[in-house]
PDB file of N, CA and C in Angstrom:
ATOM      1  N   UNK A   1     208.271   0.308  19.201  1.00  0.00           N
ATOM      2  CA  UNK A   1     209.446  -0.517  18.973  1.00  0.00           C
ATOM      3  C   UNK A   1     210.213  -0.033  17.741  1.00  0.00           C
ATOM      4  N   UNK A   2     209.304   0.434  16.532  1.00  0.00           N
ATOM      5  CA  UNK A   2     210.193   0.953  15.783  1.00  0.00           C
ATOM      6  C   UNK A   2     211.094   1.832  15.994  1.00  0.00           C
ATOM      7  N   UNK A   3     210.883   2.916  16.769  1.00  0.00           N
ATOM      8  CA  UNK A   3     211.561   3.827  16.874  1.00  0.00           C
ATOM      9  C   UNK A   3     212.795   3.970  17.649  1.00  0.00           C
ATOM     10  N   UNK A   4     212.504   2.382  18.276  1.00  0.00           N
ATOM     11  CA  UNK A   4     213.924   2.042  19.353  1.00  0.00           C
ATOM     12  C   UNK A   4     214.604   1.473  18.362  1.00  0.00           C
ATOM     13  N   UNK A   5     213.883   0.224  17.550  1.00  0.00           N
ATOM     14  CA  UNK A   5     214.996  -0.173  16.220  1.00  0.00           C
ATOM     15  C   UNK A   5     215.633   0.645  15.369  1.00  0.00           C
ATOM     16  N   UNK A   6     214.503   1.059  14.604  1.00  0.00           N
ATOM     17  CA  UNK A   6     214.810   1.956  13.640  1.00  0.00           C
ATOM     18  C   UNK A   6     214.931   1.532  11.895  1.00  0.00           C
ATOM     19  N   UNK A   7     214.497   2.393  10.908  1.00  0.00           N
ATOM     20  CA  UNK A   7     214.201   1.941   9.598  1.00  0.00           C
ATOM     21  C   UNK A   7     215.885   1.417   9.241  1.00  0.00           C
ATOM     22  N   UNK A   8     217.213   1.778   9.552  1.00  0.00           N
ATOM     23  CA  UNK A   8     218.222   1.193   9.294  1.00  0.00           C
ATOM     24  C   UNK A   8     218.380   0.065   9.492  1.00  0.00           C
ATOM     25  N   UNK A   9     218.175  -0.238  10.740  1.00  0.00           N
ATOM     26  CA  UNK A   9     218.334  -1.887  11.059  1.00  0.00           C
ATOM     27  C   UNK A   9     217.502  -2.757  10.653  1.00  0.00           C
ATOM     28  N   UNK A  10     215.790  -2.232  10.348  1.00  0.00           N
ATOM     29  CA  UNK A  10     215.062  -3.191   9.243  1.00  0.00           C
ATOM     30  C   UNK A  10     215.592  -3.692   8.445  1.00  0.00           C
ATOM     31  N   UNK A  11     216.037  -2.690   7.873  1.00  0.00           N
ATOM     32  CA  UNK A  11     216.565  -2.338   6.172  1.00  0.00           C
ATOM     33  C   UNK A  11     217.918  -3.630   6.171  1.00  0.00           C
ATOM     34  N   UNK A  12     218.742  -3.225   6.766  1.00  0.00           N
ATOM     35  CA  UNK A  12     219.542  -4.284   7.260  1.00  0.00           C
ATOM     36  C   UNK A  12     219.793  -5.491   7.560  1.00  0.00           C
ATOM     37  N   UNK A  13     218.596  -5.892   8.337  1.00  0.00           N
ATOM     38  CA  UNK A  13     217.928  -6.986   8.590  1.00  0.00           C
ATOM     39  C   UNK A  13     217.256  -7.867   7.459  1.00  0.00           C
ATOM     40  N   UNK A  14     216.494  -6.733   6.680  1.00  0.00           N
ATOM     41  CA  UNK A  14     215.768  -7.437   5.309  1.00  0.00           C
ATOM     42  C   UNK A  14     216.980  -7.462   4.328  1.00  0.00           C
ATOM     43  N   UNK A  15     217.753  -7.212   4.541  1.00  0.00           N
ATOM     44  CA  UNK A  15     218.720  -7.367   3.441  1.00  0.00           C
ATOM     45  C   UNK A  15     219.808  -9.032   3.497  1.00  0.00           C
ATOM     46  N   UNK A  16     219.786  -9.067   5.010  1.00  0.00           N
ATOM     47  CA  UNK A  16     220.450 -10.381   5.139  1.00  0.00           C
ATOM     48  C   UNK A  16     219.377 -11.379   5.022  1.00  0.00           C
ATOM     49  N   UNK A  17     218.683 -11.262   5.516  1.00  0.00           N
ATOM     50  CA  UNK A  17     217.528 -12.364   5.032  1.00  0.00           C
ATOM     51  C   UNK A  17     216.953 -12.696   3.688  1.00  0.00           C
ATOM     52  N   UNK A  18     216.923 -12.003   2.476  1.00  0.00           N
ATOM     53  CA  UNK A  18     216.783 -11.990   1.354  1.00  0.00           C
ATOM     54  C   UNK A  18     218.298 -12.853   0.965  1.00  0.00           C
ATOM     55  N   UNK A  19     219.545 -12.144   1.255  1.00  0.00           N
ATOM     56  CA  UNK A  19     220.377 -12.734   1.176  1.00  0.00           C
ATOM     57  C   UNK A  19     220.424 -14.503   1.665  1.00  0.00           C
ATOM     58  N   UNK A  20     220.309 -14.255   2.545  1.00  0.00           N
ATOM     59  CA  UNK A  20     220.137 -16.770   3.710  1.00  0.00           C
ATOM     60  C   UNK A  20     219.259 -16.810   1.992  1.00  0.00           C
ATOM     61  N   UNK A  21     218.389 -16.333   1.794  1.00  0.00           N
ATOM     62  CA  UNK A  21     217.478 -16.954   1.185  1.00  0.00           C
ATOM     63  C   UNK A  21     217.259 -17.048  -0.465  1.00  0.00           C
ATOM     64  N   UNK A  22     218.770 -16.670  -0.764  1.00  0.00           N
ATOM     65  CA  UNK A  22     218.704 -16.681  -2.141  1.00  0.00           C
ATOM     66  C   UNK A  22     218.532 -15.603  -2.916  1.00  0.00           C
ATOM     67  N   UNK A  23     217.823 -14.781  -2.284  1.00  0.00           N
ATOM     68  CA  UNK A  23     217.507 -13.472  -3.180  1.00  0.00           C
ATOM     69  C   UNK A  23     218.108 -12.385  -3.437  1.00  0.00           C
ATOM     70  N   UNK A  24     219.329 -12.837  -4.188  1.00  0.00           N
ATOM     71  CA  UNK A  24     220.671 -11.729  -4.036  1.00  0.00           C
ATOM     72  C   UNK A  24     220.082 -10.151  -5.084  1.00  0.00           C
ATOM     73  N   UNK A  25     219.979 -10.184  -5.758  1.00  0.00           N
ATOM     74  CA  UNK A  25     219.489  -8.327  -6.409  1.00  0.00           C
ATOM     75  C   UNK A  25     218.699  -7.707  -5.275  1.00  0.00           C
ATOM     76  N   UNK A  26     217.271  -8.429  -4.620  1.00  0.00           N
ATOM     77  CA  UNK A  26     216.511  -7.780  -3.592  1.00  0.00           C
ATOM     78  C   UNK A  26     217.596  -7.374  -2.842  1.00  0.00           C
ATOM     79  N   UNK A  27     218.309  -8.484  -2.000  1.00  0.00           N
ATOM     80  CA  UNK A  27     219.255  -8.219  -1.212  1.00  0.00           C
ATOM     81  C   UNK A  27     220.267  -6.757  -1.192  1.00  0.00           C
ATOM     82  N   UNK A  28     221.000  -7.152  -2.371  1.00  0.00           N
ATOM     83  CA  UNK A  28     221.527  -5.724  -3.343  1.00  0.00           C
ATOM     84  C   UNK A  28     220.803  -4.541  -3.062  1.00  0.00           C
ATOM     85  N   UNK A  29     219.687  -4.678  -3.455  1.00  0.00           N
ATOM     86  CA  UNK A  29     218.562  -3.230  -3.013  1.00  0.00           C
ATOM     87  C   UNK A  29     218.815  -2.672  -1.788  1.00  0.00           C
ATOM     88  N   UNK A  30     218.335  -3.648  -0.850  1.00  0.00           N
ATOM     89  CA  UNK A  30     218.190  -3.013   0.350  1.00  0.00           C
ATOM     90  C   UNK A  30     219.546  -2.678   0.816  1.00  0.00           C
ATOM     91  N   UNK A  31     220.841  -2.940   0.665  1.00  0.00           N
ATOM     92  CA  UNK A  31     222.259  -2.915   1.092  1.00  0.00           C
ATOM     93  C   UNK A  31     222.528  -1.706   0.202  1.00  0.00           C
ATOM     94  N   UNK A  32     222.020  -1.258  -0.996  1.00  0.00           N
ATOM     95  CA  UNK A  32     222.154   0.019  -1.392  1.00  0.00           C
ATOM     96  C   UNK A  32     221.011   0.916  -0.773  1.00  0.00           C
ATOM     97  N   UNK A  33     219.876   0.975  -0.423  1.00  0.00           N
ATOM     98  CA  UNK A  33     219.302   1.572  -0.528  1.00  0.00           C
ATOM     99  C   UNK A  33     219.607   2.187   1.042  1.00  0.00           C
ATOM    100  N   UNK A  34     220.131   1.448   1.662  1.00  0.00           N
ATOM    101  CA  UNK A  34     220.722   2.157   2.759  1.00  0.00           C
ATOM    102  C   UNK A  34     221.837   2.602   2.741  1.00  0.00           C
ATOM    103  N   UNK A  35     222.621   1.746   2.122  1.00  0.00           N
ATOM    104  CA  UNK A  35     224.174   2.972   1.992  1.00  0.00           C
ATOM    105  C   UNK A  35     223.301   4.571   1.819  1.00  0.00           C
ATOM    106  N   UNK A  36     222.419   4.169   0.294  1.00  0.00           N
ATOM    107  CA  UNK A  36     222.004   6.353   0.256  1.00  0.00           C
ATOM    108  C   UNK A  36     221.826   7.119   1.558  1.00  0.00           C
ATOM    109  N   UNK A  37     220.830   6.013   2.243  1.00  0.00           N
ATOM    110  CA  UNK A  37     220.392   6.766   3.720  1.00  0.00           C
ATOM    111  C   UNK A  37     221.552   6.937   4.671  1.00  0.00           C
ATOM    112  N   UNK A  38     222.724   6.485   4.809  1.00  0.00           N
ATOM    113  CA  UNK A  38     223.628   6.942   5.537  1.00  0.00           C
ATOM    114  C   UNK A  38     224.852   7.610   5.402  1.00  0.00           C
ATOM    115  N   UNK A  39     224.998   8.476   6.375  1.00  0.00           N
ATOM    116  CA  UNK A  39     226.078   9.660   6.512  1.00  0.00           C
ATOM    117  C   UNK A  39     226.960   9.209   6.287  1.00  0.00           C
ATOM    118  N   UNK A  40     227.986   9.791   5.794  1.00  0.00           N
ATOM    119  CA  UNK A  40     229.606   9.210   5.649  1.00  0.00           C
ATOM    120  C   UNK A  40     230.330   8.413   6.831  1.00  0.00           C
ATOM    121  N   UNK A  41     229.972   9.618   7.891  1.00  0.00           N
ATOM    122  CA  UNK A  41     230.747   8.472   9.341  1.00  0.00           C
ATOM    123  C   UNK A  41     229.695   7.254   9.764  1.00  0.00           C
ATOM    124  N   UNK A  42     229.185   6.900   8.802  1.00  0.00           N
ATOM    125  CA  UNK A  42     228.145   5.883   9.743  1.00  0.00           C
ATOM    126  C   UNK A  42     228.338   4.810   9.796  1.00  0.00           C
ATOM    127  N   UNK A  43     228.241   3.579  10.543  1.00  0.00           N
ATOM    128  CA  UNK A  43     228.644   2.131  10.866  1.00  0.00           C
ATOM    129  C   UNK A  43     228.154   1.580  10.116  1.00  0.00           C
ATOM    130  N   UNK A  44     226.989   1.919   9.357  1.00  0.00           N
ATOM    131  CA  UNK A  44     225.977   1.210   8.923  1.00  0.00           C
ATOM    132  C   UNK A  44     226.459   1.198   7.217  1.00  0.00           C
ATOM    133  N   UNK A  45     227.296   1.852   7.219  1.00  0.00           N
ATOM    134  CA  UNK A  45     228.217   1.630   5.593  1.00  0.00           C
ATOM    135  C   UNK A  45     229.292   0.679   5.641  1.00  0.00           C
ATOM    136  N   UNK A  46     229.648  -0.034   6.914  1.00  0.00           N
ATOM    137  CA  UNK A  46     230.677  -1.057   6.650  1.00  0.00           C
ATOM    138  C   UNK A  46     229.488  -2.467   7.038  1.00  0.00           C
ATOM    139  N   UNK A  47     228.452  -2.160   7.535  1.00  0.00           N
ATOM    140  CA  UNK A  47     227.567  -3.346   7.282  1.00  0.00           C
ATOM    141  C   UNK A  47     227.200  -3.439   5.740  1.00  0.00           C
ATOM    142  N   UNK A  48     226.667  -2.059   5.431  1.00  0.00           N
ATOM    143  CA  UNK A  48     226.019  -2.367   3.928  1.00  0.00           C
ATOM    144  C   UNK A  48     227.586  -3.392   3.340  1.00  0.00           C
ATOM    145  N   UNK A  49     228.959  -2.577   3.077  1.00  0.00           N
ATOM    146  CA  UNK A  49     229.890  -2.793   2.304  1.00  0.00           C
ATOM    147  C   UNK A  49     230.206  -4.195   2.154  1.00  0.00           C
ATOM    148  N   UNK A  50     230.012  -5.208   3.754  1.00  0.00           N
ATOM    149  CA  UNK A  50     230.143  -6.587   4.146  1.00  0.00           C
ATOM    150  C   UNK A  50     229.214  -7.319   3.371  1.00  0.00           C
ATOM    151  N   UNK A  51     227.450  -6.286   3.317  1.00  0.00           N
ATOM    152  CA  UNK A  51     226.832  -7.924   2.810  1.00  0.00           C
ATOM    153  C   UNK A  51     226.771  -8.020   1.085  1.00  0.00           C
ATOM    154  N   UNK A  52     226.765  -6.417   0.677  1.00  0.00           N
ATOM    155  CA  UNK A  52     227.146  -6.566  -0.682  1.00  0.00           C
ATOM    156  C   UNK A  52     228.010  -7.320  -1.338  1.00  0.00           C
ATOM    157  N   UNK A  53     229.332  -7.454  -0.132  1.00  0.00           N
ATOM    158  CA  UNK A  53     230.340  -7.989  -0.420  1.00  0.00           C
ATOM    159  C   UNK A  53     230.341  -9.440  -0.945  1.00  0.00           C
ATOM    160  N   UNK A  54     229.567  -9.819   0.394  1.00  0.00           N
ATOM    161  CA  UNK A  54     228.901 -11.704   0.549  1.00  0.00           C
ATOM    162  C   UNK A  54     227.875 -11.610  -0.628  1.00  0.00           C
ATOM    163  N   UNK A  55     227.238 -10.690  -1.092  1.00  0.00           N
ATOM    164  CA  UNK A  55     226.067 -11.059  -2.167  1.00  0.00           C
ATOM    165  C   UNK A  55     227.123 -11.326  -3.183  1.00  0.00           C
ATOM    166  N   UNK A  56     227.636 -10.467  -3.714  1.00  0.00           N
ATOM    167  CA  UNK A  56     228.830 -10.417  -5.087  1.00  0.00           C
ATOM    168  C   UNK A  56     229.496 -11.778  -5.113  1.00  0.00           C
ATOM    169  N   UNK A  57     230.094 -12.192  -3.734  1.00  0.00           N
ATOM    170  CA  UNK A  57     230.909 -13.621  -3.669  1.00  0.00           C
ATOM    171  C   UNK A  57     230.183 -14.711  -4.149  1.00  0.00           C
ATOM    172  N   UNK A  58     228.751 -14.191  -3.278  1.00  0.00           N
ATOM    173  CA  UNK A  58     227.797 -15.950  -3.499  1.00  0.00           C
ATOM    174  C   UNK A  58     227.168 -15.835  -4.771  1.00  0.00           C
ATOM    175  N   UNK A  59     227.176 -14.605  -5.845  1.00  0.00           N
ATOM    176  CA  UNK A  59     227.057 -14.762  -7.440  1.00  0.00           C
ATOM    177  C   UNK A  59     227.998 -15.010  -8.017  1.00  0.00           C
ATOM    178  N   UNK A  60     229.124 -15.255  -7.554  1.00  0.00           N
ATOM    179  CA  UNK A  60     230.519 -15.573  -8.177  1.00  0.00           C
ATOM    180  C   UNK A  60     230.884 -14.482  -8.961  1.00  0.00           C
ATOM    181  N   UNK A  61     230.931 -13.272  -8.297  1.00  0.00           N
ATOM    182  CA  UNK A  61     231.630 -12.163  -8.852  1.00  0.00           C
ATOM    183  C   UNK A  61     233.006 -11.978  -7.618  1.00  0.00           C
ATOM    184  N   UNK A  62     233.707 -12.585  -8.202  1.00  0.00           N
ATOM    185  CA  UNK A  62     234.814 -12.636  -6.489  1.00  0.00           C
ATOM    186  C   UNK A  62     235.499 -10.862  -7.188  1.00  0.00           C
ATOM    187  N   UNK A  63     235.855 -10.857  -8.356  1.00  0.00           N
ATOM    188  CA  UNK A  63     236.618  -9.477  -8.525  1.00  0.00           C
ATOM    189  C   UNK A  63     235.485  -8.368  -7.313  1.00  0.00           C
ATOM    190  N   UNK A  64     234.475  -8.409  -7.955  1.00  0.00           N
ATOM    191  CA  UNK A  64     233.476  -7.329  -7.225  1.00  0.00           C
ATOM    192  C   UNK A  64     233.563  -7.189  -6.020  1.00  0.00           C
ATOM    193  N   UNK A  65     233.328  -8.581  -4.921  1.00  0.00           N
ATOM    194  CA  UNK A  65     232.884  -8.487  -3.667  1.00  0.00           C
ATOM    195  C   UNK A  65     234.702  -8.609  -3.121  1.00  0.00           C
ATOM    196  N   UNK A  66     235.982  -8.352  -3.438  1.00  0.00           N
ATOM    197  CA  UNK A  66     237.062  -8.091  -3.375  1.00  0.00           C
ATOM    198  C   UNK A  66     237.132  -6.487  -3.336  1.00  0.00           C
ATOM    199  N   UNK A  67     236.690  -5.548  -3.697  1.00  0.00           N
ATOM    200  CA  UNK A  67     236.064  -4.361  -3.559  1.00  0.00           C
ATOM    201  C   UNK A  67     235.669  -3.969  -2.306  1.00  0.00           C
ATOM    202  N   UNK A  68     234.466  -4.334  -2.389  1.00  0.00           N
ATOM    203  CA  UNK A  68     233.808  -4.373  -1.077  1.00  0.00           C
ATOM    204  C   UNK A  68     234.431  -4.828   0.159  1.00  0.00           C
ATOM    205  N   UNK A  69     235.511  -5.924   0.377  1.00  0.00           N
ATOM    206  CA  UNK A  69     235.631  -6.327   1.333  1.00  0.00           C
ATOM    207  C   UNK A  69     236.834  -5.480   1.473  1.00  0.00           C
ATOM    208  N   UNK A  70     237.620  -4.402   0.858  1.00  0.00           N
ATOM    209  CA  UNK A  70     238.465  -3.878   1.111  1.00  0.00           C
ATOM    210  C   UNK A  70     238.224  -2.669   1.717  1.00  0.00           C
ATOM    211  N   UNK A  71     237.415  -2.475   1.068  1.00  0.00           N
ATOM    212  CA  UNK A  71     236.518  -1.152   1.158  1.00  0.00           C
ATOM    213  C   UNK A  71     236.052  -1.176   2.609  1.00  0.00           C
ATOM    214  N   UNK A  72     235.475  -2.742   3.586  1.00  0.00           N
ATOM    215  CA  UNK A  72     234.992  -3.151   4.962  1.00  0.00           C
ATOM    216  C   UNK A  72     236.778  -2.836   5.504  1.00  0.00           C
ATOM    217  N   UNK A  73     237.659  -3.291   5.471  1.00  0.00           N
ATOM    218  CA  UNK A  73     238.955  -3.248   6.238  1.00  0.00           C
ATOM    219  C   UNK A  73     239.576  -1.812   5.958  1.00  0.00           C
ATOM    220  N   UNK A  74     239.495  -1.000   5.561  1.00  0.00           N
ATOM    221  CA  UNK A  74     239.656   0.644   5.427  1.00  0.00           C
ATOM    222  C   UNK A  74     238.502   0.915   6.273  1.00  0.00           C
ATOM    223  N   UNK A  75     237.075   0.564   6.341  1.00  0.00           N
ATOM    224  CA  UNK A  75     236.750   1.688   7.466  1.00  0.00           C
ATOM    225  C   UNK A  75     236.572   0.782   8.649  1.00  0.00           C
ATOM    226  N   UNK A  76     236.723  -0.299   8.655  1.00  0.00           N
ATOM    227  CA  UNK A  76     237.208  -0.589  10.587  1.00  0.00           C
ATOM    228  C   UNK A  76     238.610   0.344  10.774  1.00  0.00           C
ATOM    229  N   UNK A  77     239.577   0.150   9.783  1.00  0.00           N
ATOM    230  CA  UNK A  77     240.392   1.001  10.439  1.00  0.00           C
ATOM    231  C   UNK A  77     240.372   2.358  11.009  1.00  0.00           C
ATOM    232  N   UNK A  78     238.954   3.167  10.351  1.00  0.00           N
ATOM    233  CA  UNK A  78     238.487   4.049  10.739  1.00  0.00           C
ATOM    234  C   UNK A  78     237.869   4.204  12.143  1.00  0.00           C
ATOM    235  N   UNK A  79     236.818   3.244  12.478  1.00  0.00           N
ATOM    236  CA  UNK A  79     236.232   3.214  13.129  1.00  0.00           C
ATOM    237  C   UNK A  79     236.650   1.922  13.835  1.00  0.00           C
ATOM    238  N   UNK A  80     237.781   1.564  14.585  1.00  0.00           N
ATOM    239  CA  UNK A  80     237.929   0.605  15.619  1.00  0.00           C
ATOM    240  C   UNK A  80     237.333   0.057  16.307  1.00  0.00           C
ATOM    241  N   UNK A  81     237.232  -1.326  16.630  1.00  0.00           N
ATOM    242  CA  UNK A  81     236.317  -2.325  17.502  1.00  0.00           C
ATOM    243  C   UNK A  81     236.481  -3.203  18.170  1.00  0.00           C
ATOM    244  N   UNK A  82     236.623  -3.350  19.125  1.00  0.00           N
ATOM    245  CA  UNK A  82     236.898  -4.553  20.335  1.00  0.00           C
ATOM    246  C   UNK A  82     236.530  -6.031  19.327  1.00  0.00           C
ATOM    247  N   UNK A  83     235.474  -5.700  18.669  1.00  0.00           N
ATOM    248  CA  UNK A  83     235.202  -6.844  18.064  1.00  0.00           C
ATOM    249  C   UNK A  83     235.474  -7.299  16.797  1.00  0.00           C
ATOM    250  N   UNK A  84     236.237  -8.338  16.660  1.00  0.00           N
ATOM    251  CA  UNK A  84     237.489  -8.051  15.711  1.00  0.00           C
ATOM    252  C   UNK A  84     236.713  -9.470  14.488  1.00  0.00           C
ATOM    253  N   UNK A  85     236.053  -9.846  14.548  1.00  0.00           N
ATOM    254  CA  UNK A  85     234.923 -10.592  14.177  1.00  0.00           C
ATOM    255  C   UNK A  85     234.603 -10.414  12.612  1.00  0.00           C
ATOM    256  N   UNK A  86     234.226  -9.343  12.471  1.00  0.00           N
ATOM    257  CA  UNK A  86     233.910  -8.927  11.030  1.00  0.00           C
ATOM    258  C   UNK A  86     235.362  -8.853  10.393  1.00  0.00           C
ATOM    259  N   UNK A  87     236.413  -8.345  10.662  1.00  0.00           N
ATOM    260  CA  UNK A  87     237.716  -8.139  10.399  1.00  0.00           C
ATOM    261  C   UNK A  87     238.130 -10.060   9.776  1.00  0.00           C
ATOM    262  N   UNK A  88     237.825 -10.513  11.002  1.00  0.00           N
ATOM    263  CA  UNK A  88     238.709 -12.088  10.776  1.00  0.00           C
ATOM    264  C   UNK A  88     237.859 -12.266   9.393  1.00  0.00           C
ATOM    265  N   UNK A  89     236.763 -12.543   9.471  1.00  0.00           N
ATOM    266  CA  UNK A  89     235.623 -12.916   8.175  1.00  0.00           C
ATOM    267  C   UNK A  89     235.561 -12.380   7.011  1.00  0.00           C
ATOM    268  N   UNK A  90     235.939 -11.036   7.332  1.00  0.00           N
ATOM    269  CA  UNK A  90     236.649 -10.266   6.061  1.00  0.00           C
ATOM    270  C   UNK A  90     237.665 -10.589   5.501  1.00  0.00           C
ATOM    271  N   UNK A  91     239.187 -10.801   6.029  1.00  0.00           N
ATOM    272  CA  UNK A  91     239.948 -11.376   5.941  1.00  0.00           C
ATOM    273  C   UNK A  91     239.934 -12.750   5.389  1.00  0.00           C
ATOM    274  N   UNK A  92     238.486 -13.744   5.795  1.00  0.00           N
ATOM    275  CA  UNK A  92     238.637 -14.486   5.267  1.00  0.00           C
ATOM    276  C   UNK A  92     238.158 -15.002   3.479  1.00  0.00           C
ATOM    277  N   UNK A  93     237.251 -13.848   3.453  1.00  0.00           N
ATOM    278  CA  UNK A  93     236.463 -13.677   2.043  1.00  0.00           C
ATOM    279  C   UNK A  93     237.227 -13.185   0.952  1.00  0.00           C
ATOM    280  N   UNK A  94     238.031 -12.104   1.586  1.00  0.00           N
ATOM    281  CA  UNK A  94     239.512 -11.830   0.400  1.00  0.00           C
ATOM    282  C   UNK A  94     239.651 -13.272   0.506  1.00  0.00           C
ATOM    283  N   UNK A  95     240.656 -14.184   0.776  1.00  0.00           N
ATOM    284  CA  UNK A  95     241.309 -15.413   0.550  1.00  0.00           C
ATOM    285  C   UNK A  95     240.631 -16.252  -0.066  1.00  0.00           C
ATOM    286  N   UNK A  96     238.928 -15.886  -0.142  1.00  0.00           N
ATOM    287  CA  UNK A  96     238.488 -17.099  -1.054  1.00  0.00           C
ATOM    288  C   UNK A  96     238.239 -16.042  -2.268  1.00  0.00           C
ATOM    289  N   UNK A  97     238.136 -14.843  -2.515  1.00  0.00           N
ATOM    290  CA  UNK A  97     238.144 -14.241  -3.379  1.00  0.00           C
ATOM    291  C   UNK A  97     239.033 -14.425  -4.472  1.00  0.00           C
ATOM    292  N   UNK A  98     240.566 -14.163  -3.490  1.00  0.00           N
ATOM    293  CA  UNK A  98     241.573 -14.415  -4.541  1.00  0.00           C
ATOM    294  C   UNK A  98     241.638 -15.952  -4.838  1.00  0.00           C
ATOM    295  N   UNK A  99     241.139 -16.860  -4.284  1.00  0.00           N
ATOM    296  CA  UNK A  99     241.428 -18.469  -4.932  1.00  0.00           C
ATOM    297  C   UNK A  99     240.342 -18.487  -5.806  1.00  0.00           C
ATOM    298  N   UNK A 100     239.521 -18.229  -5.857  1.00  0.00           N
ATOM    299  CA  UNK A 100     238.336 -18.299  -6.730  1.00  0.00           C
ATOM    300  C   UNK A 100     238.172 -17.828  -7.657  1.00  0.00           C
ATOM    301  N   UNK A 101     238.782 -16.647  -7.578  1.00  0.00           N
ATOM    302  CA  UNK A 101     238.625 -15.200  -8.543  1.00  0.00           C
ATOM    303  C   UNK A 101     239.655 -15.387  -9.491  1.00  0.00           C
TER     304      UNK A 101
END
């Protein structure tokens, strides 16, 4: 089964769950520690970029995770998606960024 998942999507996985659960630096870790592991064109850098994003917001660093979430809407534009989902949610985290921030 691992090898159908794969150590990215663990990694991924343990990173949002640390995150539900409060544990934003662990969280941080694993959302960096996979950005290192992935290639420039990889999908898996606008996941890392999203939850870093949400970690930074929910420490009340809105300047920071305003970064990040810009940084998520530059590479969907790269990489286009039927599923426009992360985009709206992105969209919506700038707006509490800038009221907050």
């Amino acid at each position: 089964m691992k090898k159908e998942i794969g150590d990215e999507t663990n990694i991924k996985v343990l990173g949002n769950v640390l995150k539900d659960m409060g544990l934003y630096d662990k969280a941080l870790q694993c959302y960096e520690k996979l950005l290192k592991q992935s290639k420039p064109n990889d999908l898996a850098i606008l996941s890392c970029y999203y939850g870093i994003g949400q970690v930074m917001q929910l420490k009340g660093d809105y300047g920071g995770s305003l970064w990040y979430f810009e940084k998520v809407l530059d590479l969907e534009s790269k990489f286009p998606s039927k599923d426009k989902m992360i985009s709206g949610l992105t969209h919506n985290y700038i707006g509490i960024a800038y009221h907050y921030g």
